[in-house]
N, C-alpha and C. Protein backbone atom coordinates (compact mmCIF):
# COMPACT_ATOMS: atom_id res chain seq x y z
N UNK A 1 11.72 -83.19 120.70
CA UNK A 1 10.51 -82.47 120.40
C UNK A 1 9.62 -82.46 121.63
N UNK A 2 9.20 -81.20 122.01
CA UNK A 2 8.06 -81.52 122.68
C UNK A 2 7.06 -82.26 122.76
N UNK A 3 6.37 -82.54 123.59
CA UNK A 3 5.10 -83.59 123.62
C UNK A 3 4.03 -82.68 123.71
N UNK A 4 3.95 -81.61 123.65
CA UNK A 4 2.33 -81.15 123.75
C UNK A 4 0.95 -81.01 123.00
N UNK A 5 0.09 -80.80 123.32
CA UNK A 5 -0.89 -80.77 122.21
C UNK A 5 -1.08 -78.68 122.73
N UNK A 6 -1.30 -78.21 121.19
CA UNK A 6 -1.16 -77.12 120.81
C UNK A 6 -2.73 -76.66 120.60
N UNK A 7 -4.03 -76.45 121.10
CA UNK A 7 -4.82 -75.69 120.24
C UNK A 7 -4.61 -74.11 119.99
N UNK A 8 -5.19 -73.78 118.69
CA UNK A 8 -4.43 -72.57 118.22
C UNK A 8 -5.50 -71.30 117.61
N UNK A 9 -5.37 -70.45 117.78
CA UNK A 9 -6.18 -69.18 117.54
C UNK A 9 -5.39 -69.18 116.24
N UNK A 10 -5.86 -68.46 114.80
CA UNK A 10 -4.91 -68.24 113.69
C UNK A 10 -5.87 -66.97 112.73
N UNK A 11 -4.99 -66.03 112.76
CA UNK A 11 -5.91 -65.66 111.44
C UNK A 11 -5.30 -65.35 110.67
N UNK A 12 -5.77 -65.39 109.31
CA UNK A 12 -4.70 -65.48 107.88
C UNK A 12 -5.36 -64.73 106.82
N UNK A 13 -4.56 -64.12 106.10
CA UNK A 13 -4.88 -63.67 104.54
C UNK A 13 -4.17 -64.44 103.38
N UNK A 14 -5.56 -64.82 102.95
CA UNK A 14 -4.97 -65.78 101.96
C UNK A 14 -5.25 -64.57 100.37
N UNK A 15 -4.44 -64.60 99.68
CA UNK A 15 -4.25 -63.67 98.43
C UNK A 15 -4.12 -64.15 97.39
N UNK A 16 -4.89 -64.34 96.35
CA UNK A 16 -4.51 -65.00 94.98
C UNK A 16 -4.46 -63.78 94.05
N UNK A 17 -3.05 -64.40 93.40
CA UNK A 17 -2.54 -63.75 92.62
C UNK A 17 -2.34 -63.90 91.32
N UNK A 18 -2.41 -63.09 90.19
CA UNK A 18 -1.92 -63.80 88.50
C UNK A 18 -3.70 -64.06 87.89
N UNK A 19 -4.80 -63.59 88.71
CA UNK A 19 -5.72 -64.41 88.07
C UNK A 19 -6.42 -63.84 86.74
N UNK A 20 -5.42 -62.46 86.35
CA UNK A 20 -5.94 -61.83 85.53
C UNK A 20 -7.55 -61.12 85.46
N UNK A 21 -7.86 -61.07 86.86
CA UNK A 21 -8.77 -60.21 86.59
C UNK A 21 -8.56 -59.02 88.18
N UNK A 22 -9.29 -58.44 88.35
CA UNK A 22 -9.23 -57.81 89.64
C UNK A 22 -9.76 -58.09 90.89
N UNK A 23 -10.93 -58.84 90.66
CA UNK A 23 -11.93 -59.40 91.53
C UNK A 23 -11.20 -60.74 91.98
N UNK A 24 -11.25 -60.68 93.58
CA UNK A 24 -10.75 -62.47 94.10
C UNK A 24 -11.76 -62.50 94.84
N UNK A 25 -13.21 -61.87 94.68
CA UNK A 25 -14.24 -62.37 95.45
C UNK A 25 -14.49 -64.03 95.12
N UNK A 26 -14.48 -64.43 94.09
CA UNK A 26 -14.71 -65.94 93.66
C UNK A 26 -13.51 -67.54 94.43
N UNK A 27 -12.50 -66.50 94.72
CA UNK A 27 -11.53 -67.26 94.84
C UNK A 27 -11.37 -67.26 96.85
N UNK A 28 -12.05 -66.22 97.21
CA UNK A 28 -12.07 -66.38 98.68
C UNK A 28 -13.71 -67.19 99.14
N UNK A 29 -14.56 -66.86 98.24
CA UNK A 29 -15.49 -67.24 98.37
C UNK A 29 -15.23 -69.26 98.17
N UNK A 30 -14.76 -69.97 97.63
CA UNK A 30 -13.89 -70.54 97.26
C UNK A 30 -13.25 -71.41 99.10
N UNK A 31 -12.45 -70.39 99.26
CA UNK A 31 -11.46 -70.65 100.61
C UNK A 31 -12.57 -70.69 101.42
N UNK A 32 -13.84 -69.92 101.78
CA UNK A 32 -14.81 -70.07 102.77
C UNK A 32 -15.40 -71.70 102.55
N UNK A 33 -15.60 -71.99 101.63
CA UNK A 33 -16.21 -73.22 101.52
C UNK A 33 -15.36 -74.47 101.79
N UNK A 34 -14.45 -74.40 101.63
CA UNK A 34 -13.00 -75.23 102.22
C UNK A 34 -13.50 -75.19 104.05
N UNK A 35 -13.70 -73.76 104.21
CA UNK A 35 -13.28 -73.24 105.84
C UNK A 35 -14.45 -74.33 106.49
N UNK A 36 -15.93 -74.05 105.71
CA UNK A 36 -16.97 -74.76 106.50
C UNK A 36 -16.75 -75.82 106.46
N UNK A 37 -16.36 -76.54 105.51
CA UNK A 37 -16.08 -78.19 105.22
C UNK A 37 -15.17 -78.62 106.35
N UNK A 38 -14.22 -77.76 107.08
CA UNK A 38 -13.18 -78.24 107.98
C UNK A 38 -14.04 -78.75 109.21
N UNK A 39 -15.21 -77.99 109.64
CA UNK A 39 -15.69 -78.02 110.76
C UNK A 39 -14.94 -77.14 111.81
N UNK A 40 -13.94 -76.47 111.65
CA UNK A 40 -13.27 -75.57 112.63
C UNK A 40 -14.14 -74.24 112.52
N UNK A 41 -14.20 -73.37 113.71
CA UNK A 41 -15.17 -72.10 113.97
C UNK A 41 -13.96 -71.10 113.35
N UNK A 42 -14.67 -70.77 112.97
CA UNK A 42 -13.91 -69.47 111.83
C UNK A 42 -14.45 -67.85 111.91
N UNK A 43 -13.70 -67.16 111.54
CA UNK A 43 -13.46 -65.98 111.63
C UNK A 43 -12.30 -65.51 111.68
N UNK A 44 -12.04 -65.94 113.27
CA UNK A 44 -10.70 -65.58 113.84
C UNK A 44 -10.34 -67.51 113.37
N UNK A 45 -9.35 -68.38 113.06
CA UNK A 45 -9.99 -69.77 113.08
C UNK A 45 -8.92 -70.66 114.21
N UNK A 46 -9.43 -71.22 114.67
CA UNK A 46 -9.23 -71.88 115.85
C UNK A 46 -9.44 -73.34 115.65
N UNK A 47 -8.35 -74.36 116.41
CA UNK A 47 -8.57 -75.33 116.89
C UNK A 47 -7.17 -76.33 116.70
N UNK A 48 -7.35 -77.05 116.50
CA UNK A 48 -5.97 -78.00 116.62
C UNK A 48 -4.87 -78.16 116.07
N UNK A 49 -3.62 -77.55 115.99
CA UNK A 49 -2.64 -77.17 115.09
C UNK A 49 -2.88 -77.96 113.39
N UNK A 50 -2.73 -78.91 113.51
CA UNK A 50 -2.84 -79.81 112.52
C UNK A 50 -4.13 -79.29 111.63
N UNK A 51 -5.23 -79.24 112.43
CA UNK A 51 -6.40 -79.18 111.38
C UNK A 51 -6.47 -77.98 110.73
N UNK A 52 -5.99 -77.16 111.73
CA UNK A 52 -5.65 -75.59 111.27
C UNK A 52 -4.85 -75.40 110.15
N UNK A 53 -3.95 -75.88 110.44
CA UNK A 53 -2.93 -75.63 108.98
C UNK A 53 -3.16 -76.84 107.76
N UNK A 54 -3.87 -77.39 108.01
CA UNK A 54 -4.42 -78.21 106.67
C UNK A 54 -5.94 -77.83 106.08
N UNK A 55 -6.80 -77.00 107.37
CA UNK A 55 -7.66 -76.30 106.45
C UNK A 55 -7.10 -74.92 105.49
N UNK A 56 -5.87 -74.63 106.24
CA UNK A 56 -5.30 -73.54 105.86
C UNK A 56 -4.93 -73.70 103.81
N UNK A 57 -3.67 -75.12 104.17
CA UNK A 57 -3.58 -75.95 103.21
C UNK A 57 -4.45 -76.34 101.85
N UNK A 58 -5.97 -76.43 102.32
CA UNK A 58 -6.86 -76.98 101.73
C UNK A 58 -7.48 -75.87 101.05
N UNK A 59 -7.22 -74.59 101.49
CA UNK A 59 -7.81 -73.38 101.23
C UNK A 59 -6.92 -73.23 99.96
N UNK A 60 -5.27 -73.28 99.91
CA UNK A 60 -4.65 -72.98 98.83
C UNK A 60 -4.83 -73.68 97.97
N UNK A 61 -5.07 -75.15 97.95
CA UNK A 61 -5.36 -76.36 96.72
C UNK A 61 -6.00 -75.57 96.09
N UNK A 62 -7.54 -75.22 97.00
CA UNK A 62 -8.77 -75.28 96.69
C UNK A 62 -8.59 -73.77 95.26
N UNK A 63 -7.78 -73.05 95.57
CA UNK A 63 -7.80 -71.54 95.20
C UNK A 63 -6.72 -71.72 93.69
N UNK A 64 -6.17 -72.78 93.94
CA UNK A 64 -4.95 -72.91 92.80
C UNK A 64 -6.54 -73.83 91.53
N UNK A 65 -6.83 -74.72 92.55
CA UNK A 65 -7.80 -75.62 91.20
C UNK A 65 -8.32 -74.65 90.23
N UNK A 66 -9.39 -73.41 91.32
CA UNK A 66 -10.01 -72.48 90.91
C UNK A 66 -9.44 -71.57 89.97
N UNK A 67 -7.88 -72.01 89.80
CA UNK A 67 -7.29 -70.82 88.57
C UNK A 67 -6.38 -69.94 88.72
N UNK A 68 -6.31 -69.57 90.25
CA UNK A 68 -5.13 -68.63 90.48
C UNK A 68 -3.36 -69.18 90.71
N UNK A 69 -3.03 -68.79 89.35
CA UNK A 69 -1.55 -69.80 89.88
C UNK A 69 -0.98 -69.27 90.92
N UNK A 70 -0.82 -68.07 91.69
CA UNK A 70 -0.33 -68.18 92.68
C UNK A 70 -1.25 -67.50 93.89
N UNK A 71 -1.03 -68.03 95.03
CA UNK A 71 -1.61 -67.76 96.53
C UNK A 71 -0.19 -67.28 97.50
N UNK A 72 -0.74 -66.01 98.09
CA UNK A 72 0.30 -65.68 98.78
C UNK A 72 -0.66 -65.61 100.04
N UNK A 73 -0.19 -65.96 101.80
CA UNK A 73 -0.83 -66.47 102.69
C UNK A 73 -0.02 -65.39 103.82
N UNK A 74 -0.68 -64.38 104.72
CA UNK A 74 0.21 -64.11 105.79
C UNK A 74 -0.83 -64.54 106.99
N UNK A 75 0.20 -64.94 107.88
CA UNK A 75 -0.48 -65.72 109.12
C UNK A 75 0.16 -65.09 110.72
N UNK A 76 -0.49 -65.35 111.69
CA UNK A 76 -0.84 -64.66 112.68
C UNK A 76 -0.67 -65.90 113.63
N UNK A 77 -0.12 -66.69 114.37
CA UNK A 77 -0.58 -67.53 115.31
C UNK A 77 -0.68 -67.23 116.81
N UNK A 78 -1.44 -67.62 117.70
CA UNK A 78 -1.26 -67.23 118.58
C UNK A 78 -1.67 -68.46 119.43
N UNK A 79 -0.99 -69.45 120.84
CA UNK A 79 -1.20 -69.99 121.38
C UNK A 79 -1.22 -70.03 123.13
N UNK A 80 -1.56 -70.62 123.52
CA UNK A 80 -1.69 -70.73 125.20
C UNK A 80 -1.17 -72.24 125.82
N UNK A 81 -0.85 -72.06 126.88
CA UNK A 81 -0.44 -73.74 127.50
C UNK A 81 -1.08 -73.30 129.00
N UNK A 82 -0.97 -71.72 129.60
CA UNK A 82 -1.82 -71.47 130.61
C UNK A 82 -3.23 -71.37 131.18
N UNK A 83 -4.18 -71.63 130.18
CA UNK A 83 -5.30 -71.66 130.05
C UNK A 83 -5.84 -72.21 128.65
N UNK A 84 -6.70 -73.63 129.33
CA UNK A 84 -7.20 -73.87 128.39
C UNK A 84 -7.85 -73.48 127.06
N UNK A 85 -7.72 -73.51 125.59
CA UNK A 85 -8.63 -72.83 124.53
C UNK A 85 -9.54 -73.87 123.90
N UNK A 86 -10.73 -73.92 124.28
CA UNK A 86 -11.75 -74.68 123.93
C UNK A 86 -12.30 -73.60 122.39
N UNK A 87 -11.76 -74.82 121.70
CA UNK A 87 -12.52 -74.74 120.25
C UNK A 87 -13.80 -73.64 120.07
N UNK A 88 -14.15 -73.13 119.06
CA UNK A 88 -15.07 -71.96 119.55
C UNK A 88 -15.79 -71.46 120.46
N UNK A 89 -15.27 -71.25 121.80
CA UNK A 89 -15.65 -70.65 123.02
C UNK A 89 -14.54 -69.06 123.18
N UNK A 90 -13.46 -69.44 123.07
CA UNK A 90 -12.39 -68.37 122.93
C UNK A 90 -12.56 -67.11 122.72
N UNK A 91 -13.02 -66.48 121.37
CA UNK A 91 -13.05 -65.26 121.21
C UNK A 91 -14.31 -64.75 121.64
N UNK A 92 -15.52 -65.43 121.73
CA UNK A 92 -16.56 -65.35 122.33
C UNK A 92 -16.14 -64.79 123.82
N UNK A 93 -15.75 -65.17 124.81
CA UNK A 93 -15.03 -64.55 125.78
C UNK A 93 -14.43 -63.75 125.90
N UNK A 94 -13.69 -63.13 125.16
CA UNK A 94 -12.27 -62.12 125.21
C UNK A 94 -13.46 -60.99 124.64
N UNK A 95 -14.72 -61.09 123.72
CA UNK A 95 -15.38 -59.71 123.02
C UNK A 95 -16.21 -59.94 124.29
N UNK A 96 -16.79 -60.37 124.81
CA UNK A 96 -17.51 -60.34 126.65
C UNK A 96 -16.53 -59.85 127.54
N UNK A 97 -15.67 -60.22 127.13
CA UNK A 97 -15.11 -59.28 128.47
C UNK A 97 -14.36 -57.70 128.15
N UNK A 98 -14.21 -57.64 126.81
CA UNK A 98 -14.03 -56.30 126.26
C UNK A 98 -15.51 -55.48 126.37
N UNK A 99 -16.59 -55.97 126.08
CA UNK A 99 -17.73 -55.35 126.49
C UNK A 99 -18.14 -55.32 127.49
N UNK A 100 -17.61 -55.52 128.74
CA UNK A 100 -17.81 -55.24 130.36
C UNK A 100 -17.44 -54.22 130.70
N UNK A 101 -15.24 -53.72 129.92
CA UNK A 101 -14.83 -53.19 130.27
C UNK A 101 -15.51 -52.08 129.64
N UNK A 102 -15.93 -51.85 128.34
CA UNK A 102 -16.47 -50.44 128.08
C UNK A 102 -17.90 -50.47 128.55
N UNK A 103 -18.65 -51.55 128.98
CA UNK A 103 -20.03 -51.09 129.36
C UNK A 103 -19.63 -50.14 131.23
N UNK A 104 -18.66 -50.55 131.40
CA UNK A 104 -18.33 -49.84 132.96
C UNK A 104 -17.81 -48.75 132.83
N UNK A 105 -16.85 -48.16 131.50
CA UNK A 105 -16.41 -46.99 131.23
C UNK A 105 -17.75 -45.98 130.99
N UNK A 106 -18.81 -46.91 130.19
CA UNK A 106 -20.03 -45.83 130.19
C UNK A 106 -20.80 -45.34 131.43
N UNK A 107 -20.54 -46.29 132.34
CA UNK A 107 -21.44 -46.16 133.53
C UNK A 107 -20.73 -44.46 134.40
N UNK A 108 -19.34 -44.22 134.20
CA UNK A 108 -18.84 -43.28 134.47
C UNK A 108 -19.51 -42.37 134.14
């Protein structure tokens, strides 16, 4: 096995299913409160493989307690070993530097 340490960009759709009604506003609303409790910066969510996929984890408990027998999850990972990814600094950078490139396309 490798020895490295992995921090990780991830974004996921988490889907509950079976809950008999139509609305899963309750049940993501639900997974957000899991998300803040992790302490990981969220949106896009980022940070240490492990914590990532156990807030991920913690999101499905959390969504099954709430009633939905099933959660279906698609995930996205994306990592680096060439440049450091400091915990919510990341995407903050990449939308700064996408807004350089079109603030210079306007200047045209």
């Amino acid at each position: 096995m490798c020895d490295i340490s992995l921090t990780l960009r991830i974004d996921f759709c988490l889907i509950p299913i079976g809950t008999g009604e139509p609305s899963v506003a309750e049940y993501i609303a639900e997974c957000h409160r899991v998300l803040e409790k992790s302490g990981l910066k969220f949106q896009v969510l980022q940070g240490p493989w492990s914590q990532v996929m156990q807030a991920i984890r913690d999101c499905h408990a959390a969504v099954h307690v709430k009633g939905a027998p099933r959660v279906a999850t698609d995930i996205r990972i994306g990592t680096r070993v060439d440049k450091e990814l400091v915990p919510g600094h990341g995407n903050e950078d990449k939308l700064k530097r996408v807004q350089q490139i079109l603030a210079f396309d306007n200047k045209e």
